[in-house]
C-alpha atoms as a PDB file:
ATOM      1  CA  UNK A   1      87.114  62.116  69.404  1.00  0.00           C
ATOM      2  CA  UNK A   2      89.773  60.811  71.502  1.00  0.00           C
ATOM      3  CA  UNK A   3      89.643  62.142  75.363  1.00  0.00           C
ATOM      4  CA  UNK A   4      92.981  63.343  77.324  1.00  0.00           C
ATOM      5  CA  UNK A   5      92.995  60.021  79.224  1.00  0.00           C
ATOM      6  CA  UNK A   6      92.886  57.949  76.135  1.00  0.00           C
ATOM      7  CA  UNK A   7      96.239  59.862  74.867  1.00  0.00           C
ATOM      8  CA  UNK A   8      97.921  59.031  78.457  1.00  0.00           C
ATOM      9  CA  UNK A   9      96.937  55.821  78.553  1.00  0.00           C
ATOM     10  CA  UNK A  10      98.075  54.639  75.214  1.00  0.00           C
ATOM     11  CA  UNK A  11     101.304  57.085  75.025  1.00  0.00           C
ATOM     12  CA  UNK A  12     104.452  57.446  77.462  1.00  0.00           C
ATOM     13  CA  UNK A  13     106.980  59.224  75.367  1.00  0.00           C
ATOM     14  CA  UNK A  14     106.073  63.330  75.459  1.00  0.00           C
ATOM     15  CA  UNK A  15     108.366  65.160  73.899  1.00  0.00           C
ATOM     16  CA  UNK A  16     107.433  69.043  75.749  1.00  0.00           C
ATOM     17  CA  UNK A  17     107.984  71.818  73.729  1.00  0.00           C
ATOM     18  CA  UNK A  18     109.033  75.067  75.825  1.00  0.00           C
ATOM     19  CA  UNK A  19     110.396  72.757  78.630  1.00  0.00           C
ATOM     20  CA  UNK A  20     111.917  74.935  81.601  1.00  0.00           C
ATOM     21  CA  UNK A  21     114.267  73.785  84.174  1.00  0.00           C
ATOM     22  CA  UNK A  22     112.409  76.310  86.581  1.00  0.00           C
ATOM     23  CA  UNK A  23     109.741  74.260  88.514  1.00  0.00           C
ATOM     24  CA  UNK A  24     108.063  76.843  89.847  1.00  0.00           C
ATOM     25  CA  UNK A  25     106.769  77.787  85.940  1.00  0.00           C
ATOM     26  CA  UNK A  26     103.955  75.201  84.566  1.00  0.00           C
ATOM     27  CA  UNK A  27     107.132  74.288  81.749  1.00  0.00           C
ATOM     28  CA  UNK A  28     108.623  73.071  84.503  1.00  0.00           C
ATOM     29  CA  UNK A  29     106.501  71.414  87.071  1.00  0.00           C
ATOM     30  CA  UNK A  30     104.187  69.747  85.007  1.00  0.00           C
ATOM     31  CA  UNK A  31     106.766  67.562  82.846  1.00  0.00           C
ATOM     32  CA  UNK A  32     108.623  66.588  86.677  1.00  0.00           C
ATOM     33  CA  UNK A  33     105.369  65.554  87.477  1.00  0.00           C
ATOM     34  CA  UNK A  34     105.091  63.167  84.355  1.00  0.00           C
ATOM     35  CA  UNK A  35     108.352  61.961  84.924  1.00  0.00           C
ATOM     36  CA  UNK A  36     107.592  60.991  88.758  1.00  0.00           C
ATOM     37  CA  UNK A  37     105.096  59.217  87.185  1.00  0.00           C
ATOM     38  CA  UNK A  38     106.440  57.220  84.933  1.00  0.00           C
ATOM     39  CA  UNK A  39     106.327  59.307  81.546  1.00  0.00           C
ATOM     40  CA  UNK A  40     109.199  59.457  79.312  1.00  0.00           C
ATOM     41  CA  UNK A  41     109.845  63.261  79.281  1.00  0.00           C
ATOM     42  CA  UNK A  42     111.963  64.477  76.036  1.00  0.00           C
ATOM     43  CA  UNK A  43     112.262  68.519  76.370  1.00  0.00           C
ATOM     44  CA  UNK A  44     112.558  70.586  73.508  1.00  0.00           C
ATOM     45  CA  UNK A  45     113.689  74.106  74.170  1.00  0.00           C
ATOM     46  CA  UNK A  46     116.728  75.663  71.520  1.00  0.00           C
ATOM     47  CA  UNK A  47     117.379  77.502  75.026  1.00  0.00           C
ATOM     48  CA  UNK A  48     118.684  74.727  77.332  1.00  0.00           C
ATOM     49  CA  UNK A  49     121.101  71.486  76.764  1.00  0.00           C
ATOM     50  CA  UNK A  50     119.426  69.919  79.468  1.00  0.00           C
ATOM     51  CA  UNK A  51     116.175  70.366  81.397  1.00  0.00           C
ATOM     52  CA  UNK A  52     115.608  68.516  84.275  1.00  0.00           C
ATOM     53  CA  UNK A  53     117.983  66.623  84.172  1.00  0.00           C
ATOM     54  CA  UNK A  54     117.177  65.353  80.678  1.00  0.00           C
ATOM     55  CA  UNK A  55     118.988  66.284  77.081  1.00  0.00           C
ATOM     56  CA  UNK A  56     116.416  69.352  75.605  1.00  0.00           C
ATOM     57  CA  UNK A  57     116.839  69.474  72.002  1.00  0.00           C
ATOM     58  CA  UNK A  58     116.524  72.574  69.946  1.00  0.00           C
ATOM     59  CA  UNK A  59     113.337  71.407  67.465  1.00  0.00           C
ATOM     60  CA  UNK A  60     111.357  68.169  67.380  1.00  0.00           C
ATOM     61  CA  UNK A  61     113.197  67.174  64.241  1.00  0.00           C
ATOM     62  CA  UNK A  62     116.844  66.763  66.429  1.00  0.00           C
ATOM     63  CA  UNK A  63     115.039  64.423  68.637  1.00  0.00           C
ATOM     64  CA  UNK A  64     116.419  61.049  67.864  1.00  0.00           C
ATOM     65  CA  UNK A  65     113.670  58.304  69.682  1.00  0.00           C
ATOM     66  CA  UNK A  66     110.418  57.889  68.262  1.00  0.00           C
ATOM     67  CA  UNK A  67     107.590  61.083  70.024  1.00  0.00           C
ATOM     68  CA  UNK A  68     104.390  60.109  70.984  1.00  0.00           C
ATOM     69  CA  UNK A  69     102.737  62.974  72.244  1.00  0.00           C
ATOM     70  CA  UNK A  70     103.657  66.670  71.306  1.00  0.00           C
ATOM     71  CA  UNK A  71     103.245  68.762  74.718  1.00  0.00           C
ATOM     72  CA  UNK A  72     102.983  72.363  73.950  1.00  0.00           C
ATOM     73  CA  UNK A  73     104.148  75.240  76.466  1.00  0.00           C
ATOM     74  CA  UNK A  74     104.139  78.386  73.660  1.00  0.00           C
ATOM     75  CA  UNK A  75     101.631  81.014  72.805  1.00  0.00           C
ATOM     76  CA  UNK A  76      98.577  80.075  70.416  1.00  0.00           C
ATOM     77  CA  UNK A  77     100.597  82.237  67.667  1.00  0.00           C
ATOM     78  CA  UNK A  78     103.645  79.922  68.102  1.00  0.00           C
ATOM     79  CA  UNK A  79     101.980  76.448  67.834  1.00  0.00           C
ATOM     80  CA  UNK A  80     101.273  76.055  64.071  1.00  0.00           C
ATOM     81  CA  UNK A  81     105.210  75.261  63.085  1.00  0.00           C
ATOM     82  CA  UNK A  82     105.257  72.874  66.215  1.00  0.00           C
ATOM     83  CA  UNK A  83     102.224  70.939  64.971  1.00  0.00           C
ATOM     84  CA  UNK A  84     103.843  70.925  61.595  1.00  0.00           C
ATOM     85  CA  UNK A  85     107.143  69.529  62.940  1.00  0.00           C
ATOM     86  CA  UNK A  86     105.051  67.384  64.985  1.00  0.00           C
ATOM     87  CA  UNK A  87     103.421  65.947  61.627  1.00  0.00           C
ATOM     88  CA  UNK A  88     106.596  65.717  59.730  1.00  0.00           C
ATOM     89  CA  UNK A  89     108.181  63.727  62.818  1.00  0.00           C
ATOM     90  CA  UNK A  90     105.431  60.568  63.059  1.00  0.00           C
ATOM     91  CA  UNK A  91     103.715  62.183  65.855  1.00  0.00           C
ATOM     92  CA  UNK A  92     100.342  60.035  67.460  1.00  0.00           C
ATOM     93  CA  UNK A  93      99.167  63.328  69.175  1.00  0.00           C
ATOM     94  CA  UNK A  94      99.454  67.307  70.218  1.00  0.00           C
ATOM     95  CA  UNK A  95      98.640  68.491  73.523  1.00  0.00           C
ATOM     96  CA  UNK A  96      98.525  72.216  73.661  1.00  0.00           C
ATOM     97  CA  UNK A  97      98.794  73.103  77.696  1.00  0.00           C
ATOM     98  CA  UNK A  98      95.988  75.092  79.854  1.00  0.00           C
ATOM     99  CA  UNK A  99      95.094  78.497  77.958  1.00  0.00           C
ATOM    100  CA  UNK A 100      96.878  77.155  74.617  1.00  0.00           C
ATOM    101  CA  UNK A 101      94.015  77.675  71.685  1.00  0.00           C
ATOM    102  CA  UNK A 102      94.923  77.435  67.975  1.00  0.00           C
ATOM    103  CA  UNK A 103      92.574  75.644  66.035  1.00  0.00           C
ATOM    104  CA  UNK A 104      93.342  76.050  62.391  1.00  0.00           C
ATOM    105  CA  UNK A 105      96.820  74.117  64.235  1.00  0.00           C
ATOM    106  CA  UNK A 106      94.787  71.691  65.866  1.00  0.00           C
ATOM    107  CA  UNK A 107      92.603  71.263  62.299  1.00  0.00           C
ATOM    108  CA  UNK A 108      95.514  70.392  60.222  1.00  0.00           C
ATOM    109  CA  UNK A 109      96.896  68.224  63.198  1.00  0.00           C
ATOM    110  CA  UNK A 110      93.196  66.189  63.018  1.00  0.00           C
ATOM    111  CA  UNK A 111      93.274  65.824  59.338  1.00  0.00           C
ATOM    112  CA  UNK A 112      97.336  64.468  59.089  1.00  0.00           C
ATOM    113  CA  UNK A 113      95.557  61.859  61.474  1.00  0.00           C
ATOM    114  CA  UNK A 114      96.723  63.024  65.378  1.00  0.00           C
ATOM    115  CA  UNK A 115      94.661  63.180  68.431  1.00  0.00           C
ATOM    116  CA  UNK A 116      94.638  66.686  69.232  1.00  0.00           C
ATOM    117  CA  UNK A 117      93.428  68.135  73.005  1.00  0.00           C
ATOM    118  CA  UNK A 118      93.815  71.866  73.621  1.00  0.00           C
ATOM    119  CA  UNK A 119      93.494  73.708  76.558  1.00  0.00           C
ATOM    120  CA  UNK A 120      94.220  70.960  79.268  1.00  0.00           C
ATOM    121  CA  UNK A 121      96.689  70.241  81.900  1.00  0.00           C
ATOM    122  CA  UNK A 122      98.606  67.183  81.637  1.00  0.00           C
ATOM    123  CA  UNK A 123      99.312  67.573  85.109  1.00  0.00           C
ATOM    124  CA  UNK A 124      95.856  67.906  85.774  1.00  0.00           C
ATOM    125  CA  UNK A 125      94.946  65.135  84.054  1.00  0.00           C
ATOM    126  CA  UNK A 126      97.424  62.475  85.370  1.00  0.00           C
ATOM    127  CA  UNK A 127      96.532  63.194  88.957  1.00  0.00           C
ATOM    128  CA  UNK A 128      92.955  62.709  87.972  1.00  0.00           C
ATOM    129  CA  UNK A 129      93.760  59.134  86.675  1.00  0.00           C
ATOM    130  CA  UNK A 130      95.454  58.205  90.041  1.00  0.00           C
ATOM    131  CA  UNK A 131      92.538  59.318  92.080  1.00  0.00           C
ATOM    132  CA  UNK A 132      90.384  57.415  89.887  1.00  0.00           C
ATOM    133  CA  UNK A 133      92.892  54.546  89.747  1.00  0.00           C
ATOM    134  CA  UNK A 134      93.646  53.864  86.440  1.00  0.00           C
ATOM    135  CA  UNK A 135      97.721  55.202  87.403  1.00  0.00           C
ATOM    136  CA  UNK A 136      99.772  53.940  90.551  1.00  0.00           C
ATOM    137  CA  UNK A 137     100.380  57.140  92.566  1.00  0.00           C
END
């Protein structure tokens, strides 16, 4: 079983599903906070042209750069398409936020061959590895 820190070692590029250019929502703060830290943020939201300050693309598929991590900000219901696009796409791993559950998603995720971590913070997690060290603050 791969652990969160493992997946944010080895990956920078996170494309994040549900992306929101308001920073006071987790959609939003959380993917500023990877990009202060070094991260390559690509936001996928068929809602916004940009999000924070980045181009947000409508689906996974219209994302032209090779995605790493799959960051998921939608309800449990709504991440089985995302993992499939995430499949489809080359994806190394999903990351379904804090309170994000689907495991029949997560299942078919494991068994195309991606790392899979469900309810977590990425935020959470990164500041974790720089008071530990292992990330420059």
């Amino acid at each position: 079983m791969t652990l969160p820190r493992d997946i944010l070692r080895r990956y920078r590029t996170i494309a994040v599903v549900g992306a929101s250019n308001d920073t006071a929502k987790p959609a939003g703060f959380v993917p500023a906070y990877l990009i202060e830290h070094g991260y390559r943020v690509i936001p996928v939201n068929p809602t916004e042209t940009e999000v924070l300050g980045e181009t947000s693309y409508p689906d996974l598929a219209s994302v032209p750069e090779p995605v790493e991590v799959v960051d998921i900000f939608r309800h449990a219901e709504d991440v089985p398409p995302v993992v499939d696009e995430a499949i489809r796409i080359g994806a190394k791993a999903i990351w379904m936020q804090l309170g994000i559950v689907n495991e029949a998603a997560a299942q078919k995720a494991r068994e195309a061959g991606l790392d899979v971590v469900m309810d977590r913070c990425m935020k959470t997690e990164v500041r974790y590895m720089i008071q530990d060290g292992e990330l420059e603050a």
